[in-house]
PDB file of N, CA and C in Angstrom:
ATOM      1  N   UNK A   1       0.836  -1.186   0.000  1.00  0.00           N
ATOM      2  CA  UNK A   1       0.000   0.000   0.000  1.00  0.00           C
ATOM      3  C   UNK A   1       0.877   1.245   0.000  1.00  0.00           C
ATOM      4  N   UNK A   2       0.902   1.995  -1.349  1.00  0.00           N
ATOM      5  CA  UNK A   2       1.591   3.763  -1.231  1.00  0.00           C
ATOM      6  C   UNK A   2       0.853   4.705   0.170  1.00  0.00           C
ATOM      7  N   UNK A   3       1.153   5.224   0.811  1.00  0.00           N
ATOM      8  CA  UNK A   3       0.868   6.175   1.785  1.00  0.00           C
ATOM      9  C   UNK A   3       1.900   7.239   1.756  1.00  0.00           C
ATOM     10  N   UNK A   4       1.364   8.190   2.046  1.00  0.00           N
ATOM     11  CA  UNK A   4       2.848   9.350   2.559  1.00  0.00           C
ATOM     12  C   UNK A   4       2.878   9.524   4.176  1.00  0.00           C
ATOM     13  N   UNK A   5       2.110   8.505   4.651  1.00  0.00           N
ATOM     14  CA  UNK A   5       1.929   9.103   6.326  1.00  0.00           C
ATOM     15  C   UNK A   5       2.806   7.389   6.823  1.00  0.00           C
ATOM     16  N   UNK A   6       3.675   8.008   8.022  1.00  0.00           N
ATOM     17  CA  UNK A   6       4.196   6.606   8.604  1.00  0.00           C
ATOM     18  C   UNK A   6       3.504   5.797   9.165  1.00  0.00           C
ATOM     19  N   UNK A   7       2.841   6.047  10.365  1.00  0.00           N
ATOM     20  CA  UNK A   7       1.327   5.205  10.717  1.00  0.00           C
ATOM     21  C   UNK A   7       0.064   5.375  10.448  1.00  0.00           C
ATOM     22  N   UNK A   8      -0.138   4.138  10.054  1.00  0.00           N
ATOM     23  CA  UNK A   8      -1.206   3.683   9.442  1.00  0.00           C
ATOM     24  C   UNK A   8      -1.725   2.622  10.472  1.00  0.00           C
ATOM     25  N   UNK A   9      -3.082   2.607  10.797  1.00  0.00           N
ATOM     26  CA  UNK A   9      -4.003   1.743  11.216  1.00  0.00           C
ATOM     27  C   UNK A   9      -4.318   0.838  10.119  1.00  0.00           C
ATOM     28  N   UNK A  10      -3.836  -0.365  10.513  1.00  0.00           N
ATOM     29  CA  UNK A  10      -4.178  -2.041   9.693  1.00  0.00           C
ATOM     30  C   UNK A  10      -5.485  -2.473   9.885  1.00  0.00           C
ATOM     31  N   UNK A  11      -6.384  -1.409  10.581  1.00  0.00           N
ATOM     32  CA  UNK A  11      -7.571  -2.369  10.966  1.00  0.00           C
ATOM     33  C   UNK A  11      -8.791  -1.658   9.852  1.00  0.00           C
ATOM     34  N   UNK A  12      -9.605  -2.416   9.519  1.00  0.00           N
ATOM     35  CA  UNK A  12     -10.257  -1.724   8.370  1.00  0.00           C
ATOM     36  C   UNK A  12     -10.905  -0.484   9.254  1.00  0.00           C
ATOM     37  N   UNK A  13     -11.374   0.678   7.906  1.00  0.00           N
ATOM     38  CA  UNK A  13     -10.239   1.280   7.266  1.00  0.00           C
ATOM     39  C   UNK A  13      -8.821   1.311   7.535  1.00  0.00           C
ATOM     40  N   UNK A  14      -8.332   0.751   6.425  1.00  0.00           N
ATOM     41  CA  UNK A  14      -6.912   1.002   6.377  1.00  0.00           C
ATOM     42  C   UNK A  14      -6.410   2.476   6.604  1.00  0.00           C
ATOM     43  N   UNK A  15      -6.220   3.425   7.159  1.00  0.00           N
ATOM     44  CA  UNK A  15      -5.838   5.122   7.306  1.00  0.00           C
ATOM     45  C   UNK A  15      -4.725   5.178   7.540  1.00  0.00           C
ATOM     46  N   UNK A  16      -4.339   6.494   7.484  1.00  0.00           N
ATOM     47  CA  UNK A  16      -3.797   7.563   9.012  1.00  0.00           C
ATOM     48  C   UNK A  16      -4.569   7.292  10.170  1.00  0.00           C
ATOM     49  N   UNK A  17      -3.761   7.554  11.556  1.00  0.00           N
ATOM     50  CA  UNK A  17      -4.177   7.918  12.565  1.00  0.00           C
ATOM     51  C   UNK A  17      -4.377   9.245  12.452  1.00  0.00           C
ATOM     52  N   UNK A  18      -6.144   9.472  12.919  1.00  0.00           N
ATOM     53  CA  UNK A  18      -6.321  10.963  12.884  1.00  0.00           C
ATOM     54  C   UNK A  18      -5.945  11.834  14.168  1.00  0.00           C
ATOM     55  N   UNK A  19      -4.998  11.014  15.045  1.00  0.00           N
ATOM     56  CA  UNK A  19      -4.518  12.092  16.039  1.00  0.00           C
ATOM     57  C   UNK A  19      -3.242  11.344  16.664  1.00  0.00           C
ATOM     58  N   UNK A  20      -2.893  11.865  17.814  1.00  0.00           N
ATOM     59  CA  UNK A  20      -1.384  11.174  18.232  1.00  0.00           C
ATOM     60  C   UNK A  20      -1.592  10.391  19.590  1.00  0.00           C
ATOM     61  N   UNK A  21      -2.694   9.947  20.189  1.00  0.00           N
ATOM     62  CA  UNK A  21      -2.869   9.044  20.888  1.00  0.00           C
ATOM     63  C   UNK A  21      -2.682   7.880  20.254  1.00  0.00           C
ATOM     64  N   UNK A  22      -2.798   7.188  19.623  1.00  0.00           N
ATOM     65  CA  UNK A  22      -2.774   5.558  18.929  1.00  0.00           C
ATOM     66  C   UNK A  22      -1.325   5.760  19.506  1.00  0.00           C
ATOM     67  N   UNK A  23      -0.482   6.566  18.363  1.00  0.00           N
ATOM     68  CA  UNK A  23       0.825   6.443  18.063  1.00  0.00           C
ATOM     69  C   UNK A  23       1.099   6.657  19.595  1.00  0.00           C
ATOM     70  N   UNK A  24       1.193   7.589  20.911  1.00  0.00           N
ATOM     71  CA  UNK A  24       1.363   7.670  21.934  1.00  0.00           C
ATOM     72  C   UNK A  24       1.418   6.035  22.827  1.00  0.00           C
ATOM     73  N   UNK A  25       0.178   5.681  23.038  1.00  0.00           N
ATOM     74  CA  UNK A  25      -0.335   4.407  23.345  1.00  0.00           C
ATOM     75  C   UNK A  25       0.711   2.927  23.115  1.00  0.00           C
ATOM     76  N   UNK A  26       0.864   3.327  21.493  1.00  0.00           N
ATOM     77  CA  UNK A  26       1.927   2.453  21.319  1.00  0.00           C
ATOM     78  C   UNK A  26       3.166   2.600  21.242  1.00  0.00           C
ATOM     79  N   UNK A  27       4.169   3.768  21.138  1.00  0.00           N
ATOM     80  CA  UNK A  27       5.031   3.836  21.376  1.00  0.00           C
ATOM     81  C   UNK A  27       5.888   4.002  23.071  1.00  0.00           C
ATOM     82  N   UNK A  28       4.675   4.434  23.775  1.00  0.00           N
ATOM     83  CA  UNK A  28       4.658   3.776  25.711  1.00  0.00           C
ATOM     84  C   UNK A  28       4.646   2.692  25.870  1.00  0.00           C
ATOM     85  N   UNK A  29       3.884   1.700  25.582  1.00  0.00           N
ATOM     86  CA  UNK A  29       3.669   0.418  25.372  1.00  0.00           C
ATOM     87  C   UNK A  29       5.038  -0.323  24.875  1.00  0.00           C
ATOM     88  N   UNK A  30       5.877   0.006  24.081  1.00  0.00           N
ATOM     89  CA  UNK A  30       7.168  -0.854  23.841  1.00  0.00           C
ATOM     90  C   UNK A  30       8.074  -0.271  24.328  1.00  0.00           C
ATOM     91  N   UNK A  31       8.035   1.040  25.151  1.00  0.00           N
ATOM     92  CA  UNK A  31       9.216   1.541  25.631  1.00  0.00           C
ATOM     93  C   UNK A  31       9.016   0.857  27.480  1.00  0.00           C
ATOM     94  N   UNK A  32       7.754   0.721  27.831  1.00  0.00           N
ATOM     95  CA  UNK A  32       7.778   0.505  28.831  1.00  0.00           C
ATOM     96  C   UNK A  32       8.491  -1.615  28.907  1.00  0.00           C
ATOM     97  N   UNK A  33       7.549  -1.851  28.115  1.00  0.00           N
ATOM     98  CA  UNK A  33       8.138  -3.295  27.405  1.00  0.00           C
ATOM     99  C   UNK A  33       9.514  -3.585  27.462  1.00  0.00           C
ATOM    100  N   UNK A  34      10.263  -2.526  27.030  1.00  0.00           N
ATOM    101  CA  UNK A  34      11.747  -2.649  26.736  1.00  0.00           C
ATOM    102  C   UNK A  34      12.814  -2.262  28.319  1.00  0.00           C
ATOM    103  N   UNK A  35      11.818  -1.710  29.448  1.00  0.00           N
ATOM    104  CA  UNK A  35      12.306  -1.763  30.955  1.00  0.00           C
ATOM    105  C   UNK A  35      12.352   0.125  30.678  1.00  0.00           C
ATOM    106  N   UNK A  36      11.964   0.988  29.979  1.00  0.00           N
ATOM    107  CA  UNK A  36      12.802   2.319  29.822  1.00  0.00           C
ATOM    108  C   UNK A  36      11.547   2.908  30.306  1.00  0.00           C
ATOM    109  N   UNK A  37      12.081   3.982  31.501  1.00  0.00           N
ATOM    110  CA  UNK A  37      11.202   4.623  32.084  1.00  0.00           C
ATOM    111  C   UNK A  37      10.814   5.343  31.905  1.00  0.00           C
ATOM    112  N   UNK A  38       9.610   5.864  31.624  1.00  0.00           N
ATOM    113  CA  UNK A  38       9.237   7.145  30.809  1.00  0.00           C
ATOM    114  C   UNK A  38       8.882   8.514  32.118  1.00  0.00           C
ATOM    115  N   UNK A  39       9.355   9.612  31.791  1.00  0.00           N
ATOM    116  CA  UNK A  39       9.514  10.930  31.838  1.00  0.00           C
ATOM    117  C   UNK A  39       8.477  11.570  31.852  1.00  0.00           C
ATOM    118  N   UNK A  40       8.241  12.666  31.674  1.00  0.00           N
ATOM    119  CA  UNK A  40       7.077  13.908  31.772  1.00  0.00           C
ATOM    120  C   UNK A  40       6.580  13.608  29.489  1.00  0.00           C
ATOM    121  N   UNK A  41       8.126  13.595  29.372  1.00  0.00           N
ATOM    122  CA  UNK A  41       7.586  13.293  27.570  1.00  0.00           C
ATOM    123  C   UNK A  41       7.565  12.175  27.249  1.00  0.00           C
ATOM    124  N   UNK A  42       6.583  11.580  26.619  1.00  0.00           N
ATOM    125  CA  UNK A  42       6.256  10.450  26.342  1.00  0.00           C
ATOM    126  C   UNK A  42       5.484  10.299  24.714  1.00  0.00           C
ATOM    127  N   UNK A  43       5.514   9.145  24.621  1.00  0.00           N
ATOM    128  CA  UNK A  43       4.216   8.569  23.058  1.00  0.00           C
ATOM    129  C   UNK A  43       4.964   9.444  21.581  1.00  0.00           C
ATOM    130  N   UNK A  44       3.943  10.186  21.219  1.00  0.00           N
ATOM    131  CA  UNK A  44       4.210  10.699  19.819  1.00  0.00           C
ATOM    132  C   UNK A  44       5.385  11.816  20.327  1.00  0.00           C
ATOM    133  N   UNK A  45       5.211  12.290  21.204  1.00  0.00           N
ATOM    134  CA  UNK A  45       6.174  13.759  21.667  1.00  0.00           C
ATOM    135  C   UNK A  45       7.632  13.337  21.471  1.00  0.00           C
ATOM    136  N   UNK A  46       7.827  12.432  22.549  1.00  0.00           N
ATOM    137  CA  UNK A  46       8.862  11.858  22.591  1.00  0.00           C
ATOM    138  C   UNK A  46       9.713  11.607  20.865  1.00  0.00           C
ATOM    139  N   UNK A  47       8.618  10.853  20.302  1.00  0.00           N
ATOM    140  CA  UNK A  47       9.039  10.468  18.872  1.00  0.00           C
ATOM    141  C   UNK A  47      10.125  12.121  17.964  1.00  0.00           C
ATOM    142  N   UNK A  48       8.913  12.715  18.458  1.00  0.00           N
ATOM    143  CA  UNK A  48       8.975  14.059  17.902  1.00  0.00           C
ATOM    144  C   UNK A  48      10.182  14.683  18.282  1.00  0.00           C
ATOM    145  N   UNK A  49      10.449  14.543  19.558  1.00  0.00           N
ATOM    146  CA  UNK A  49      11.855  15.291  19.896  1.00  0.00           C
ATOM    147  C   UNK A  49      12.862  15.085  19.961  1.00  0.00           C
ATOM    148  N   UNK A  50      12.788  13.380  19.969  1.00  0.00           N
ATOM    149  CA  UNK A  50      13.809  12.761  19.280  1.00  0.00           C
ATOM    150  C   UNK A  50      14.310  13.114  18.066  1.00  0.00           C
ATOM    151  N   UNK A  51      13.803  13.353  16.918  1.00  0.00           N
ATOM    152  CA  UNK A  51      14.071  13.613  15.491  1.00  0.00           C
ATOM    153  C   UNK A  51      14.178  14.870  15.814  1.00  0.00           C
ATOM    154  N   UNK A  52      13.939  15.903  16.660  1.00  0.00           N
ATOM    155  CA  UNK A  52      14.714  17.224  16.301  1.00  0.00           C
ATOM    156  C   UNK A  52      15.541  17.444  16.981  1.00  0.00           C
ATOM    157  N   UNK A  53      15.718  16.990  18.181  1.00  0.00           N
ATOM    158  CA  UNK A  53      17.578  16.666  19.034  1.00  0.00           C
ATOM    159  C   UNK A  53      18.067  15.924  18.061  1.00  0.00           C
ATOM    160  N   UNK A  54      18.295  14.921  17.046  1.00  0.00           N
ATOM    161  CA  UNK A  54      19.356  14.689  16.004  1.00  0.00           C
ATOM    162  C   UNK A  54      19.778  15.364  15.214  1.00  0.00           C
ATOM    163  N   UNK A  55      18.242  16.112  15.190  1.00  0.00           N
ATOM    164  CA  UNK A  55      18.711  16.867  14.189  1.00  0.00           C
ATOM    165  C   UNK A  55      19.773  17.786  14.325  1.00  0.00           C
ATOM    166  N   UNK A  56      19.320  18.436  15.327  1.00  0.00           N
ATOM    167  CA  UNK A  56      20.111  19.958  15.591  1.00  0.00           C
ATOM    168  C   UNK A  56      21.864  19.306  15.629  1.00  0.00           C
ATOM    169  N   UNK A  57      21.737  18.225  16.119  1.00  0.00           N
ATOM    170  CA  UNK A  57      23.195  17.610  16.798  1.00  0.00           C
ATOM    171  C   UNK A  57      23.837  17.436  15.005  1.00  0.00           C
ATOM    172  N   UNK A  58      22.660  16.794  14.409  1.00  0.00           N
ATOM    173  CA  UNK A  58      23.757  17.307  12.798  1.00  0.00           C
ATOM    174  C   UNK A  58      23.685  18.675  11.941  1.00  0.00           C
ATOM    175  N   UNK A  59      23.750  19.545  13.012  1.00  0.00           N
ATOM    176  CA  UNK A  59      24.030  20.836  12.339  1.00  0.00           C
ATOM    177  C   UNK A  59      22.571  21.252  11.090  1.00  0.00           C
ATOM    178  N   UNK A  60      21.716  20.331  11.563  1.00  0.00           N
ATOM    179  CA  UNK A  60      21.028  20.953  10.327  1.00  0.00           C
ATOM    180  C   UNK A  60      20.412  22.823  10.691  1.00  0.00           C
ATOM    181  N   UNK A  61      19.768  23.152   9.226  1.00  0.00           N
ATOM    182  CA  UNK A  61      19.031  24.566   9.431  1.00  0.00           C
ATOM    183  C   UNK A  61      18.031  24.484  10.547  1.00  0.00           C
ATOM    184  N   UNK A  62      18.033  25.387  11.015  1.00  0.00           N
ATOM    185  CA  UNK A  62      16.618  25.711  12.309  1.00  0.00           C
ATOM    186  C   UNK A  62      15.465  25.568  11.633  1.00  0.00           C
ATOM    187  N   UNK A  63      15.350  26.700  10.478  1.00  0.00           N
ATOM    188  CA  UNK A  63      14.673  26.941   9.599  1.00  0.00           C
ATOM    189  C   UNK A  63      14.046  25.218   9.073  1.00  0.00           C
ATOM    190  N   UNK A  64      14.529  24.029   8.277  1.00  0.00           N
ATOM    191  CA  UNK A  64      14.556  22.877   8.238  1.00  0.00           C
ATOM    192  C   UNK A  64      13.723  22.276   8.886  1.00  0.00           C
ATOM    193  N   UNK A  65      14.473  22.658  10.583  1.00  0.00           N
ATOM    194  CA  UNK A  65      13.602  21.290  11.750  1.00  0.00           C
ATOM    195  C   UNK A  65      12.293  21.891  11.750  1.00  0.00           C
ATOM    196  N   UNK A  66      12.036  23.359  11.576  1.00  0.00           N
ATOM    197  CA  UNK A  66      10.820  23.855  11.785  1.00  0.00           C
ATOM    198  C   UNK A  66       9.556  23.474  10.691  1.00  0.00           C
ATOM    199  N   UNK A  67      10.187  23.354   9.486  1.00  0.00           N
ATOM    200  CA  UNK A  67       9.543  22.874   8.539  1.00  0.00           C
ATOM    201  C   UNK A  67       8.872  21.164   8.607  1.00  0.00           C
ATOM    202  N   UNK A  68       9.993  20.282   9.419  1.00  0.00           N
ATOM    203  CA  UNK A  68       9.984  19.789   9.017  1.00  0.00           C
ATOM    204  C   UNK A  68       8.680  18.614  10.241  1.00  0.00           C
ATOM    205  N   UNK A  69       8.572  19.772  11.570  1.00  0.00           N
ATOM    206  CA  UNK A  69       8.128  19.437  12.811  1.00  0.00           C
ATOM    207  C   UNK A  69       6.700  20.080  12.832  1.00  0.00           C
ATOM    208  N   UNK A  70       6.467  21.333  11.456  1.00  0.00           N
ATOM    209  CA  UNK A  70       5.404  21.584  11.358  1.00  0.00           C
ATOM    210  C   UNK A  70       5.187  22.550  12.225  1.00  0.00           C
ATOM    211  N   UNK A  71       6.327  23.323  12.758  1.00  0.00           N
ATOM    212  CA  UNK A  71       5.782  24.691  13.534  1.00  0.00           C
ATOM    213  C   UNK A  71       5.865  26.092  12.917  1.00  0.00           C
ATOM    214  N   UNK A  72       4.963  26.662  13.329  1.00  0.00           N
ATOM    215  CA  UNK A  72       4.275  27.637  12.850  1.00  0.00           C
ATOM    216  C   UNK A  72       5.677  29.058  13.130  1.00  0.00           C
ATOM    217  N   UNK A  73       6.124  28.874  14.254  1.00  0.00           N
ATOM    218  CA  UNK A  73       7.031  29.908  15.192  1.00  0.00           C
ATOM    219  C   UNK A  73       8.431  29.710  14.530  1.00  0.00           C
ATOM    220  N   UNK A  74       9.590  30.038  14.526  1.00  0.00           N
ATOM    221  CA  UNK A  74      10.601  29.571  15.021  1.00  0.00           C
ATOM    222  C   UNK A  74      10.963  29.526  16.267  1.00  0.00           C
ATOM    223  N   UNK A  75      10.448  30.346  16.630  1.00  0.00           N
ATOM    224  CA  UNK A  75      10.578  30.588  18.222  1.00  0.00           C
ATOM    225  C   UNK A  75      10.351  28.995  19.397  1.00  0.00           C
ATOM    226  N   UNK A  76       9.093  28.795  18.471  1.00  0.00           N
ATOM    227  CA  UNK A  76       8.880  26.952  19.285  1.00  0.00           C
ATOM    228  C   UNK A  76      10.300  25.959  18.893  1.00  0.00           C
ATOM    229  N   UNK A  77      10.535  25.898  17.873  1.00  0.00           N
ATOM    230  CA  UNK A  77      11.575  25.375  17.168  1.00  0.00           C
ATOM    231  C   UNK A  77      13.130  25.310  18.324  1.00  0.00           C
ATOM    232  N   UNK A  78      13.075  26.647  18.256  1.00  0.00           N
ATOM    233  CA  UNK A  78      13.982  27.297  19.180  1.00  0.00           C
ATOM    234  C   UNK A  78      14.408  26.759  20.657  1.00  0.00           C
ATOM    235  N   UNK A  79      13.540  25.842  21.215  1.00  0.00           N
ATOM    236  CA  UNK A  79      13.737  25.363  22.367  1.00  0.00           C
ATOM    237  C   UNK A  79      14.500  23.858  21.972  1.00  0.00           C
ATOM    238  N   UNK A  80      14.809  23.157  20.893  1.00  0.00           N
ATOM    239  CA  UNK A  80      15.837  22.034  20.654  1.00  0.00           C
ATOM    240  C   UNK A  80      17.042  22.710  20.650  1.00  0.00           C
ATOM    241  N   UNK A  81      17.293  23.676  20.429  1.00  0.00           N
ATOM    242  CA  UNK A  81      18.729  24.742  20.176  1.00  0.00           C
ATOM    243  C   UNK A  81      19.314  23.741  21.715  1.00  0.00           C
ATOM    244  N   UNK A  82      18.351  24.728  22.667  1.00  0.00           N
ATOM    245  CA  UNK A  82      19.624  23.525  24.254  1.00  0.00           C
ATOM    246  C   UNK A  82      20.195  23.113  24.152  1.00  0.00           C
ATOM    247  N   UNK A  83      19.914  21.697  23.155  1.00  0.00           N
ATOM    248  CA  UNK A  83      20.575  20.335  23.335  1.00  0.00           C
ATOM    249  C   UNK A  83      22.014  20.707  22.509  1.00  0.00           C
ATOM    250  N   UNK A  84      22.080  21.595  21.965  1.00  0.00           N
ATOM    251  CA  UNK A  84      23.867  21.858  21.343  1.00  0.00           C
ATOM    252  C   UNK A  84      24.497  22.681  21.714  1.00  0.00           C
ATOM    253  N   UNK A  85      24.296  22.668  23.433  1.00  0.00           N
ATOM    254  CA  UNK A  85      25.352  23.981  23.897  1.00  0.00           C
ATOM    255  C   UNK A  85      26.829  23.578  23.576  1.00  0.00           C
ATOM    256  N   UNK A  86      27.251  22.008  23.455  1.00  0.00           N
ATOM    257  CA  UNK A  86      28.701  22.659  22.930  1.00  0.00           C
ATOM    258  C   UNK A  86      28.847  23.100  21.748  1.00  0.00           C
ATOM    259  N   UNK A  87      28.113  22.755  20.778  1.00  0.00           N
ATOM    260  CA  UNK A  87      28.223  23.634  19.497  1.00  0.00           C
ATOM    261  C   UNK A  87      28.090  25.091  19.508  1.00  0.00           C
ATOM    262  N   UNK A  88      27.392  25.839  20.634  1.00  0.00           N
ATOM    263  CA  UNK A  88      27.493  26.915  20.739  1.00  0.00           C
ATOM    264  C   UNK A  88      28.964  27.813  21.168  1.00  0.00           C
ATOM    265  N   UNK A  89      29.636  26.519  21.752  1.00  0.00           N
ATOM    266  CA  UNK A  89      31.013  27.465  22.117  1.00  0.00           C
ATOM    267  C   UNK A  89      31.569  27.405  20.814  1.00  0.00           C
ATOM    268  N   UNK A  90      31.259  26.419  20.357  1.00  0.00           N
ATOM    269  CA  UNK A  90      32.458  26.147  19.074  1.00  0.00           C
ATOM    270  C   UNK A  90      31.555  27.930  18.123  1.00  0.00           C
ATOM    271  N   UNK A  91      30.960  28.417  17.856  1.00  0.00           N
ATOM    272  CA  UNK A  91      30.735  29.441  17.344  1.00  0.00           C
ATOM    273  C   UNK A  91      30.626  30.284  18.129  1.00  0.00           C
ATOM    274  N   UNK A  92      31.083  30.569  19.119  1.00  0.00           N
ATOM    275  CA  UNK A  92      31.059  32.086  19.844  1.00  0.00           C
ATOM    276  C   UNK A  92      32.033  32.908  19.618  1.00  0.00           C
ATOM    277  N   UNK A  93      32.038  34.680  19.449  1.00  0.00           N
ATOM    278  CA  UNK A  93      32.926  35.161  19.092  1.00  0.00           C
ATOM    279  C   UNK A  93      33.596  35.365  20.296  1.00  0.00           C
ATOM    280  N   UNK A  94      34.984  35.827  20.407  1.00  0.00           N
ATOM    281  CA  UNK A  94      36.069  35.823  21.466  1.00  0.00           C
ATOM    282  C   UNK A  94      34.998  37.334  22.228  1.00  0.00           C
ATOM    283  N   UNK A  95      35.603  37.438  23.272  1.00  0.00           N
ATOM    284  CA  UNK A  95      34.584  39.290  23.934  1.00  0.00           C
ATOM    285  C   UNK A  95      35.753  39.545  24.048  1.00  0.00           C
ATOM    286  N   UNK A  96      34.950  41.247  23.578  1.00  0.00           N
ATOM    287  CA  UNK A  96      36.156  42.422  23.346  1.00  0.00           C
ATOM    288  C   UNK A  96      37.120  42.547  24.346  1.00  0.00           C
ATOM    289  N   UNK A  97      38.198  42.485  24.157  1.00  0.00           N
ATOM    290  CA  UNK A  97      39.072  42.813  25.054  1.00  0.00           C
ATOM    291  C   UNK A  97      39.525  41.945  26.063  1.00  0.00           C
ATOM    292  N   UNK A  98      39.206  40.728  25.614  1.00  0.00           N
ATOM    293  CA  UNK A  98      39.357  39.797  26.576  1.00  0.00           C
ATOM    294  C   UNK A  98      40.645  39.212  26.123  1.00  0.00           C
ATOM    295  N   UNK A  99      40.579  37.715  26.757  1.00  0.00           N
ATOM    296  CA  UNK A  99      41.967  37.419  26.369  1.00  0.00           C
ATOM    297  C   UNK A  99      41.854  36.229  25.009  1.00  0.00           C
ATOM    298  N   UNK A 100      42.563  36.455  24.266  1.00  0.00           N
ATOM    299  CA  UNK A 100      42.359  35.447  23.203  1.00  0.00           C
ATOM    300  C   UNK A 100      42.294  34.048  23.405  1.00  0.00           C
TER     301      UNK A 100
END
């Protein structure tokens, strides 16, 4: 079956899930399965922030993850930045007058 959506419900109708509980439900369900304790983020979120903490960690555009996570802001976007504070030293400029 062609789809452009990753989950799909096998049960007739064949679909999309029209929201992110299924996907939630089951992606708790094998993490708890697997002994891994789940956090305040969990289910589809989790999924979600996973793929934009890699992202950022491979240098991709901000601009990109935002597109690609479906937010409206950059500003929302903006809160995966965290996860690369050492990449932030590696681009900081020296301060004036300081010591090289």
């Amino acid at each position: 079956m062609d789809s452009p959506y990753l989950f799909l419900s096998f049960t007739p109708p064949v679909a999309a899930f029209k929201c992110a509980s299924p996907v939630s439900r089951i992606v708790g369900k094998r993490l708890r399965h697997g002994g891994v304790e789940l956090g305040r983020v969990a289910g589809a979120h989790l999924l979600r922030h996973s793929l934009a903490t890699q992202l950022v960690k491979q240098r991709r555009p901000i601009n990109e993850v935002a597109d690609l996570l479906g937010h409206r802001s950059i500003n929302t976007t903006a809160l995966y930045v965290k996860v690369a504070t050492s990449q932030l030293a590696e681009v900081a400029l020296p301060f004036p007058g300081g010591v090289a």
